[in-house]
N, C-alpha and C. Protein backbone atom coordinates (compact mmCIF):
# COMPACT_ATOMS: atom_id res chain seq x y z
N UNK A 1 70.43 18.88 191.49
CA UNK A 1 69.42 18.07 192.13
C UNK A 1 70.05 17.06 193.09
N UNK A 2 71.60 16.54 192.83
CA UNK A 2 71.63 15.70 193.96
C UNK A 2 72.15 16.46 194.48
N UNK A 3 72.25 17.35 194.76
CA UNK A 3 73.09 18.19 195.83
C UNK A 3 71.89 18.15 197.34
N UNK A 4 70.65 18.53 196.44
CA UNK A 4 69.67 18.63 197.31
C UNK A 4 69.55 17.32 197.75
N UNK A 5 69.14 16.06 197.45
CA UNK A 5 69.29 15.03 197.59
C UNK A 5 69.63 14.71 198.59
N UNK A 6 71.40 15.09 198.55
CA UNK A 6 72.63 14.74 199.19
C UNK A 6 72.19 15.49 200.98
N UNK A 7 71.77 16.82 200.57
CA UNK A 7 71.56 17.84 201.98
C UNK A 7 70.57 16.73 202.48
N UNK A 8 69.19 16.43 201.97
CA UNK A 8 68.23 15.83 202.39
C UNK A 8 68.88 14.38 203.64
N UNK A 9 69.80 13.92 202.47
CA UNK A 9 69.98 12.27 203.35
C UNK A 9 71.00 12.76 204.69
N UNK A 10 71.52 13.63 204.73
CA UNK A 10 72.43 13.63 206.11
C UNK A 10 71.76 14.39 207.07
N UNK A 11 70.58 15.36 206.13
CA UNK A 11 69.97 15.79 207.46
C UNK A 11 69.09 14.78 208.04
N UNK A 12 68.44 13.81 207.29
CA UNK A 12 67.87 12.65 208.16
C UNK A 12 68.80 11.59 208.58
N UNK A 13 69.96 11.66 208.13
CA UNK A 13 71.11 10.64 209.13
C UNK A 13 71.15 11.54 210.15
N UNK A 14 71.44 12.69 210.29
CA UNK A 14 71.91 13.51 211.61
C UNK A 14 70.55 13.13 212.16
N UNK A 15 69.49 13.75 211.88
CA UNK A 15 68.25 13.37 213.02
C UNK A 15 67.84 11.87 213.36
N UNK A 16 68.64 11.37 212.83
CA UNK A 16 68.32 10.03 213.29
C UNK A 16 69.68 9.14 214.43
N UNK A 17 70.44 10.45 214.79
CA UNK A 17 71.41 9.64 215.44
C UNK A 17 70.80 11.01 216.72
N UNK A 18 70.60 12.21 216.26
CA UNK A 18 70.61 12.90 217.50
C UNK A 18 69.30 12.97 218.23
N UNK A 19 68.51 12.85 217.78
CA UNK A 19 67.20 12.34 218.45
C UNK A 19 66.86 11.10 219.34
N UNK A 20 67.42 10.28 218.95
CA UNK A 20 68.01 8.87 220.20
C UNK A 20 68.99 9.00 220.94
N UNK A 21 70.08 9.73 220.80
CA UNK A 21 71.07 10.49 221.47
C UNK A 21 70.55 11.08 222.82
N UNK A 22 69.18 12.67 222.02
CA UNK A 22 68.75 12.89 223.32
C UNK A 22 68.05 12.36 224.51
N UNK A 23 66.69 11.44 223.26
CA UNK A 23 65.79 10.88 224.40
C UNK A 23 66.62 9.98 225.08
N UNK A 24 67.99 8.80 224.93
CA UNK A 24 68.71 8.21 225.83
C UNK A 24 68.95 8.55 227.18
N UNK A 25 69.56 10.32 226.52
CA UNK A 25 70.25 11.09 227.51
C UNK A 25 69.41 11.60 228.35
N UNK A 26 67.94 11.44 228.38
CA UNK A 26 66.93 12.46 228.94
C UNK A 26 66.52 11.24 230.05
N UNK A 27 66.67 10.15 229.19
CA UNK A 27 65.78 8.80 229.99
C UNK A 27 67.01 8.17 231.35
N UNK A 28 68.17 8.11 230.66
CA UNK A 28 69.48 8.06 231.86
C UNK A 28 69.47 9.08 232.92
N UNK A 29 69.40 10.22 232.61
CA UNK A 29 68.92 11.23 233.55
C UNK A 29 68.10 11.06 234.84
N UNK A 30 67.13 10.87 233.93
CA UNK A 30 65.56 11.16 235.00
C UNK A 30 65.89 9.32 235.94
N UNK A 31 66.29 8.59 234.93
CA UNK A 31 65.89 7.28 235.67
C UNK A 31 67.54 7.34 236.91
N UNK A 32 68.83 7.64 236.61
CA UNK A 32 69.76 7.78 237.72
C UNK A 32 68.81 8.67 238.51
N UNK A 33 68.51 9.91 238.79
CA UNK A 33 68.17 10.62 239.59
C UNK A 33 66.26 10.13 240.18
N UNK A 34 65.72 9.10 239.69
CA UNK A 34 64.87 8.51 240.17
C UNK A 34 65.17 7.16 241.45
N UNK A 35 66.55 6.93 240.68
CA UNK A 35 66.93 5.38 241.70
C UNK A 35 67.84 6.22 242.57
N UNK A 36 68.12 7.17 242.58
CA UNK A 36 68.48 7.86 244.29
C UNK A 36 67.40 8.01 245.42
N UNK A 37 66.11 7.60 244.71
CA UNK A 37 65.28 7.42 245.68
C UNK A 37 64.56 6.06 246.45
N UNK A 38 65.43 5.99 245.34
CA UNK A 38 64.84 3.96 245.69
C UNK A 38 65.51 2.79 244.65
N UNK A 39 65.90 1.49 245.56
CA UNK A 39 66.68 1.00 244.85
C UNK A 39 65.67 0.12 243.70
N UNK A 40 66.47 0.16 242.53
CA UNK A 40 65.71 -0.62 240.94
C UNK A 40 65.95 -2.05 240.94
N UNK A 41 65.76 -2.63 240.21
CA UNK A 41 65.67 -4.26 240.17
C UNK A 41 66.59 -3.74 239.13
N UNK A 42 67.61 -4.76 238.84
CA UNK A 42 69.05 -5.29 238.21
C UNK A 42 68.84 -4.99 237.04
N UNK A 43 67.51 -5.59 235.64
CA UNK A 43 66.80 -5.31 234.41
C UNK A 43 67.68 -3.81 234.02
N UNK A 44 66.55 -3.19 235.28
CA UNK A 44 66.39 -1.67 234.74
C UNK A 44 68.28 -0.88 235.23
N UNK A 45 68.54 -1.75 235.91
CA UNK A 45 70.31 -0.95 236.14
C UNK A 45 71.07 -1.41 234.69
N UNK A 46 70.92 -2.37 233.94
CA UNK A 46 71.61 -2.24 232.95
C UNK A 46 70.50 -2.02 231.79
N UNK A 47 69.71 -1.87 231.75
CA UNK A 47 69.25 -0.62 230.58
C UNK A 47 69.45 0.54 230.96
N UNK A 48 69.62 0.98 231.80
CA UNK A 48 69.94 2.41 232.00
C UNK A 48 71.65 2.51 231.57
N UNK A 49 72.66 1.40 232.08
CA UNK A 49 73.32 1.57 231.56
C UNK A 49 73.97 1.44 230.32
N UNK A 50 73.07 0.65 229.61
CA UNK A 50 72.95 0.28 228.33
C UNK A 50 73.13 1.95 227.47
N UNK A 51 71.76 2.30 227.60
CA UNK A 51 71.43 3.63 227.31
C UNK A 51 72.23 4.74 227.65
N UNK A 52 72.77 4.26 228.78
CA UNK A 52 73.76 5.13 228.93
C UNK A 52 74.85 5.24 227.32
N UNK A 53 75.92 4.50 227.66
CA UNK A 53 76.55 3.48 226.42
C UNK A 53 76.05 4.51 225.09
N UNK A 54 75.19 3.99 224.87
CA UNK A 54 74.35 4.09 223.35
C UNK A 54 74.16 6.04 223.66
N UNK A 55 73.87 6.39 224.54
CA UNK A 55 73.97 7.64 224.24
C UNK A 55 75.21 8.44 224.15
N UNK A 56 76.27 7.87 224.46
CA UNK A 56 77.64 8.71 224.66
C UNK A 56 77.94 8.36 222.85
N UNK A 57 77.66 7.07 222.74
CA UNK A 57 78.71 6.70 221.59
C UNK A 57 77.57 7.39 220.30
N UNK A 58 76.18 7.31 220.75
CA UNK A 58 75.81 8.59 219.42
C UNK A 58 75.89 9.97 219.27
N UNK A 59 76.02 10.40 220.51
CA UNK A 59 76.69 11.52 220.55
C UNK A 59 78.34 11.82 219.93
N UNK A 60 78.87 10.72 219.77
CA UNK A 60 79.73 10.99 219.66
C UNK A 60 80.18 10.61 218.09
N UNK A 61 79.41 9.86 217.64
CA UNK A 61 79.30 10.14 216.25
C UNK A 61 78.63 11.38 215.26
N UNK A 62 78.02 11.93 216.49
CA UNK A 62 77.00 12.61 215.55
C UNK A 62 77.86 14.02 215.23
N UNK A 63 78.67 14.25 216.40
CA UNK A 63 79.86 15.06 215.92
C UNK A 63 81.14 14.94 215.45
N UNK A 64 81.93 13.65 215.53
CA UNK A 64 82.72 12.97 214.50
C UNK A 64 82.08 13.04 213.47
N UNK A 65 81.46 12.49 212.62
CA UNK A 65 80.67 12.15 211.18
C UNK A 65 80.43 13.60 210.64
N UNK A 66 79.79 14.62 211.07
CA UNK A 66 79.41 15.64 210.85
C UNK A 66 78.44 15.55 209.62
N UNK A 67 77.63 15.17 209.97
CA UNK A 67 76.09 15.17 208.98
C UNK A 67 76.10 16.31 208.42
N UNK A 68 75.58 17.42 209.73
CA UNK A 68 74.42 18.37 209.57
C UNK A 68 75.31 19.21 208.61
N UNK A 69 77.12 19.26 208.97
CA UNK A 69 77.78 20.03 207.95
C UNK A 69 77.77 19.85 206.46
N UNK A 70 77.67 18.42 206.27
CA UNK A 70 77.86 17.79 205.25
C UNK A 70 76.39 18.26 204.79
N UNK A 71 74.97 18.34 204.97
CA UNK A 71 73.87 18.75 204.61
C UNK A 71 73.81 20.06 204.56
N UNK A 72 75.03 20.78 205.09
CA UNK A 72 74.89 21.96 205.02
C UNK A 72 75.31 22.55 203.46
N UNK A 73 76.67 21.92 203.22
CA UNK A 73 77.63 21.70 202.39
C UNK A 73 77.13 21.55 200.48
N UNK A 74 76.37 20.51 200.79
CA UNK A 74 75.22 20.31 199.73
C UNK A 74 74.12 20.94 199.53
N UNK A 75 73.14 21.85 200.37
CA UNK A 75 72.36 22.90 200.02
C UNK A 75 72.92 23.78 199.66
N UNK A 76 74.29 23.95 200.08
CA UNK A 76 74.69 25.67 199.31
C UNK A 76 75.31 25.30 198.08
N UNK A 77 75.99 23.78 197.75
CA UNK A 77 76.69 23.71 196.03
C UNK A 77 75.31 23.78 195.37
N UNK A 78 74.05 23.08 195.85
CA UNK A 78 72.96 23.34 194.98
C UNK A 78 72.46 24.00 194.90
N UNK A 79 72.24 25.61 195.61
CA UNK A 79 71.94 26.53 195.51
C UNK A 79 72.66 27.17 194.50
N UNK A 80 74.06 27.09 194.59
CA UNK A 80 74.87 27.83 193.26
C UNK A 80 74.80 27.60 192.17
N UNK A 81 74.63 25.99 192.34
CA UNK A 81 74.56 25.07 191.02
C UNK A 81 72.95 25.99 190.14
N UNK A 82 72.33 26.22 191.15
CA UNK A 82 70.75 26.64 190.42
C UNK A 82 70.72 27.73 189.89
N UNK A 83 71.68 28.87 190.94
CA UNK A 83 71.80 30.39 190.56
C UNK A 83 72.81 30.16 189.17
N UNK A 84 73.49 29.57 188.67
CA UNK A 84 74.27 29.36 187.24
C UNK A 84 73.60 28.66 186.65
N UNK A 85 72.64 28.08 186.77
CA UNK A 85 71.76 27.68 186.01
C UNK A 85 70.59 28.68 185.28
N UNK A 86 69.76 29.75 186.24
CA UNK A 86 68.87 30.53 186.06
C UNK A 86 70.09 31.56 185.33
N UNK A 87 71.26 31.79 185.22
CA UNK A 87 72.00 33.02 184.72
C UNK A 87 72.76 32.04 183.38
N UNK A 88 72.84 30.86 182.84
CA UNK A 88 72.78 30.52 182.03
C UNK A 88 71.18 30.27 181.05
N UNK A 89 69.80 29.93 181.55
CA UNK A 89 68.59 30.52 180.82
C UNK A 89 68.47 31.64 180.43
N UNK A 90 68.99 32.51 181.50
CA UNK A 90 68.64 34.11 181.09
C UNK A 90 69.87 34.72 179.57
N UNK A 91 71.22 33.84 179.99
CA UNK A 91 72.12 34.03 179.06
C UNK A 91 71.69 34.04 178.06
N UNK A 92 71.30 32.51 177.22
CA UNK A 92 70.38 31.63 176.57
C UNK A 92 69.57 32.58 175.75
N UNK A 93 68.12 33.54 176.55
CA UNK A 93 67.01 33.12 176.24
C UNK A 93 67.44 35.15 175.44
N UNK A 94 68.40 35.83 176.37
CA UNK A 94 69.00 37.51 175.95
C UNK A 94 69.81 37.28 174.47
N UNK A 95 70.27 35.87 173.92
CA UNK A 95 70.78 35.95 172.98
C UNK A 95 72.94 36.02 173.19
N UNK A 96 73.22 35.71 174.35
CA UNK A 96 73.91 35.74 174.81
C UNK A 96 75.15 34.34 174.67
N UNK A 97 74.57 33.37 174.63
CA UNK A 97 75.01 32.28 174.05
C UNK A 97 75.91 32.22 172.80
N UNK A 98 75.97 33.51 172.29
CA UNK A 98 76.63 33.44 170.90
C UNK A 98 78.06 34.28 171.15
N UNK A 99 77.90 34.67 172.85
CA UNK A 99 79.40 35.54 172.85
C UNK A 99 80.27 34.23 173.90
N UNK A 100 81.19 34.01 172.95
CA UNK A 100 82.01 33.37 173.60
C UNK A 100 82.74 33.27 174.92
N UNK A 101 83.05 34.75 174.89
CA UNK A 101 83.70 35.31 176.82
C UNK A 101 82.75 34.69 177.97
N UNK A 102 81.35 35.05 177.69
CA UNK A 102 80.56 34.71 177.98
C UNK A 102 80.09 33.22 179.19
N UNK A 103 80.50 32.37 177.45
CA UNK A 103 80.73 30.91 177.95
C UNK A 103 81.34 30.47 178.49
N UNK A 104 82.52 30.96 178.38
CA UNK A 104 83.86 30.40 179.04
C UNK A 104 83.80 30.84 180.71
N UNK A 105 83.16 32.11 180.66
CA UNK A 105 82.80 32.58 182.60
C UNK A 105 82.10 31.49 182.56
N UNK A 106 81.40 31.23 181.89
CA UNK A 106 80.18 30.28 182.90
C UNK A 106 80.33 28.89 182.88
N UNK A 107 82.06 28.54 182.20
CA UNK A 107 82.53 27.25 182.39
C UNK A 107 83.50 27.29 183.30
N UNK A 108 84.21 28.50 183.51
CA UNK A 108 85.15 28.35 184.71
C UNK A 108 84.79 28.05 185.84
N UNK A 109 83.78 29.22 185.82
CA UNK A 109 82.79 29.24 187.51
C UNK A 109 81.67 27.30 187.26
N UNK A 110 81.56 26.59 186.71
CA UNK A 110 81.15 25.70 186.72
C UNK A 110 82.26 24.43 187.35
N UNK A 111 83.34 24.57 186.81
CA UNK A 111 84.21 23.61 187.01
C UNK A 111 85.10 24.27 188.35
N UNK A 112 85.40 25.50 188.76
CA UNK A 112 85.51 26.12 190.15
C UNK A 112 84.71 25.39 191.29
N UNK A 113 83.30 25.41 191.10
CA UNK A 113 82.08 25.01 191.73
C UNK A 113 81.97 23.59 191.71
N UNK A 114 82.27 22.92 190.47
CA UNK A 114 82.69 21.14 190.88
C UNK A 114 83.65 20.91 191.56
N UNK A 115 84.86 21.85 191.27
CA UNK A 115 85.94 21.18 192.50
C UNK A 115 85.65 21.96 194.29
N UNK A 116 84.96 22.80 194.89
CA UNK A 116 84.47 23.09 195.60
C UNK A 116 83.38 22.30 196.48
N UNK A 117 82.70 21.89 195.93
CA UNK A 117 81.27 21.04 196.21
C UNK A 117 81.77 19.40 196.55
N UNK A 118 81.15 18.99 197.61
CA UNK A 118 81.05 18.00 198.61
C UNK A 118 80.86 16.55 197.12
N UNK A 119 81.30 15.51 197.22
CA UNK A 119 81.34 14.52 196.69
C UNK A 119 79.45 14.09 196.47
N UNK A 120 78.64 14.10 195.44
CA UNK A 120 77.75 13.55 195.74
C UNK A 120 77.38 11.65 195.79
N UNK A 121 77.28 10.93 196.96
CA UNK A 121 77.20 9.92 196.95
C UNK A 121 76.76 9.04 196.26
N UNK A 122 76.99 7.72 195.97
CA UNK A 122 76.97 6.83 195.16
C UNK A 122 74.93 6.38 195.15
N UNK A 123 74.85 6.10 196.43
CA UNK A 123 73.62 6.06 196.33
C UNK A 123 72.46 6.96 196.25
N UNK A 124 72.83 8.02 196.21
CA UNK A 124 72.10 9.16 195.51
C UNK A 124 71.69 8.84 194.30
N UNK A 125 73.09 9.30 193.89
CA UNK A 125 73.23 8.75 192.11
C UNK A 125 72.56 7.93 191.81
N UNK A 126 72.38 6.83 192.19
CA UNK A 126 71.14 5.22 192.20
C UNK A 126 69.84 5.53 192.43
N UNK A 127 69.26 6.10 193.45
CA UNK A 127 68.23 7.01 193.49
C UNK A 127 67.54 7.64 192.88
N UNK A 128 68.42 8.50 192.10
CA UNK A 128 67.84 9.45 191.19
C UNK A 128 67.88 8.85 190.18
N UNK A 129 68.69 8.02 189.77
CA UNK A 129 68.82 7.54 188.19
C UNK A 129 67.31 6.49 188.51
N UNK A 130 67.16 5.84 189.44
CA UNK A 130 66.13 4.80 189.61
C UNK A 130 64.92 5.17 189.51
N UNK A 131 64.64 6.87 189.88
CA UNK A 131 63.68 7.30 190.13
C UNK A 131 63.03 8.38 189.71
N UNK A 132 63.92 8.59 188.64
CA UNK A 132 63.90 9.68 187.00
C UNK A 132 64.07 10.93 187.34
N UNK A 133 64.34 11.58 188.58
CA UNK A 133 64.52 12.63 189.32
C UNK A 133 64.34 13.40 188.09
N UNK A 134 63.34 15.27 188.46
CA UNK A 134 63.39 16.19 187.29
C UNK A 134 63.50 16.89 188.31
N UNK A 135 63.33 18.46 187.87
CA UNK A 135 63.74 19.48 188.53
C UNK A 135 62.77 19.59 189.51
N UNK A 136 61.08 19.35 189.22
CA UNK A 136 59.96 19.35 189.71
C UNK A 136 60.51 18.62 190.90
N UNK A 137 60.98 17.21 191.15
CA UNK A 137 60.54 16.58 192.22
C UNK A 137 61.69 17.94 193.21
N UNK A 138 62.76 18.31 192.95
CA UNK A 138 63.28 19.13 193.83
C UNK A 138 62.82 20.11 194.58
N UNK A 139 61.74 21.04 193.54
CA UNK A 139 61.02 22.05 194.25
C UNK A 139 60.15 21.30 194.73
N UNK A 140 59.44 20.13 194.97
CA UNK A 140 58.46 19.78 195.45
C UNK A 140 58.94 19.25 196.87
N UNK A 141 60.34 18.91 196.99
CA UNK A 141 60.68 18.35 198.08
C UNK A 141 60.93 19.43 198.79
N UNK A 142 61.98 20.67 198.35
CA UNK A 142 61.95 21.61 198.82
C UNK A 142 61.37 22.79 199.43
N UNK A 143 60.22 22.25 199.06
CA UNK A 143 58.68 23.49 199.19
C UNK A 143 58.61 22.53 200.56
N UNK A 144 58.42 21.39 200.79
CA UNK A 144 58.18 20.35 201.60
C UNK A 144 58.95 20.21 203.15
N UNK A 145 60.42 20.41 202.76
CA UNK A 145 61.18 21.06 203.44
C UNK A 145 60.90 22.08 204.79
């Protein structure tokens, strides 16, 4: 569950740096290629270059930082995390639980899959503990998604 969590918060950090990124870049645009037609009052030359500014340097975080990877990163440990989950119920429910070999696959590949999987953040963790997180709110966010 915080994996999903985790995907959730960087895909709204990424859309929240690249979406001001563009409209900056769209508004610097149109407004340089508007004042080639006529000269602007001083205001609007440094908001444009302002915006200028602000659009290079979020652009340029937004691919330094790498969100969308990092959201990428965390939907697929929680996807695995779920598929060893549904193949530990099914283990479970076949009577399977009582063969040892068994367990031990499904502790290797567990602790394989923790050292694989993206750090889940501190304030996640706070989040969910704050906010009783169950499996429900996941599919509900996810259906939402």
């Amino acid at each position: 569950m915080g994996h999903y969590r985790a995907a959730m918060r960087y895909s709204f950090i990424h859309k929240m740096i690249s979406i001001p990124a563009i409209v900056f870049s769209a508004a610097v645009g149109t407004t340089v290629f508007a004042s080639m037609q006529q000269q602007i009052d001083i205001f609007w030359q440094v908001m444009v270059g302002a915006m200028s500014v602000l659009a290079a340097v979020m652009t340029a975080l937004q691919s330094t930082l790498g969100y969308q990877e990092l959201a990428e990163k965390h939907r697929a440990a929680g996807a695995n995390y779920n598929a060893l989950g549904r193949e530990m119920e099914f283990m479970f429910e076949s009577g399977g639980a009582n063969n040892f070999e068994c367990l031990d696959n499904i502790r290797q590949r567990i602790d394989s899959l923790a050292k694989e999987s993206p750090h889940i953040p501190k304030s996640v963790h706070g989040y969910m503990h704050k906010h009783g997180v169950s499996d429900e709110w996941v599919l509900q966010e996810k259906s939402e998604v």
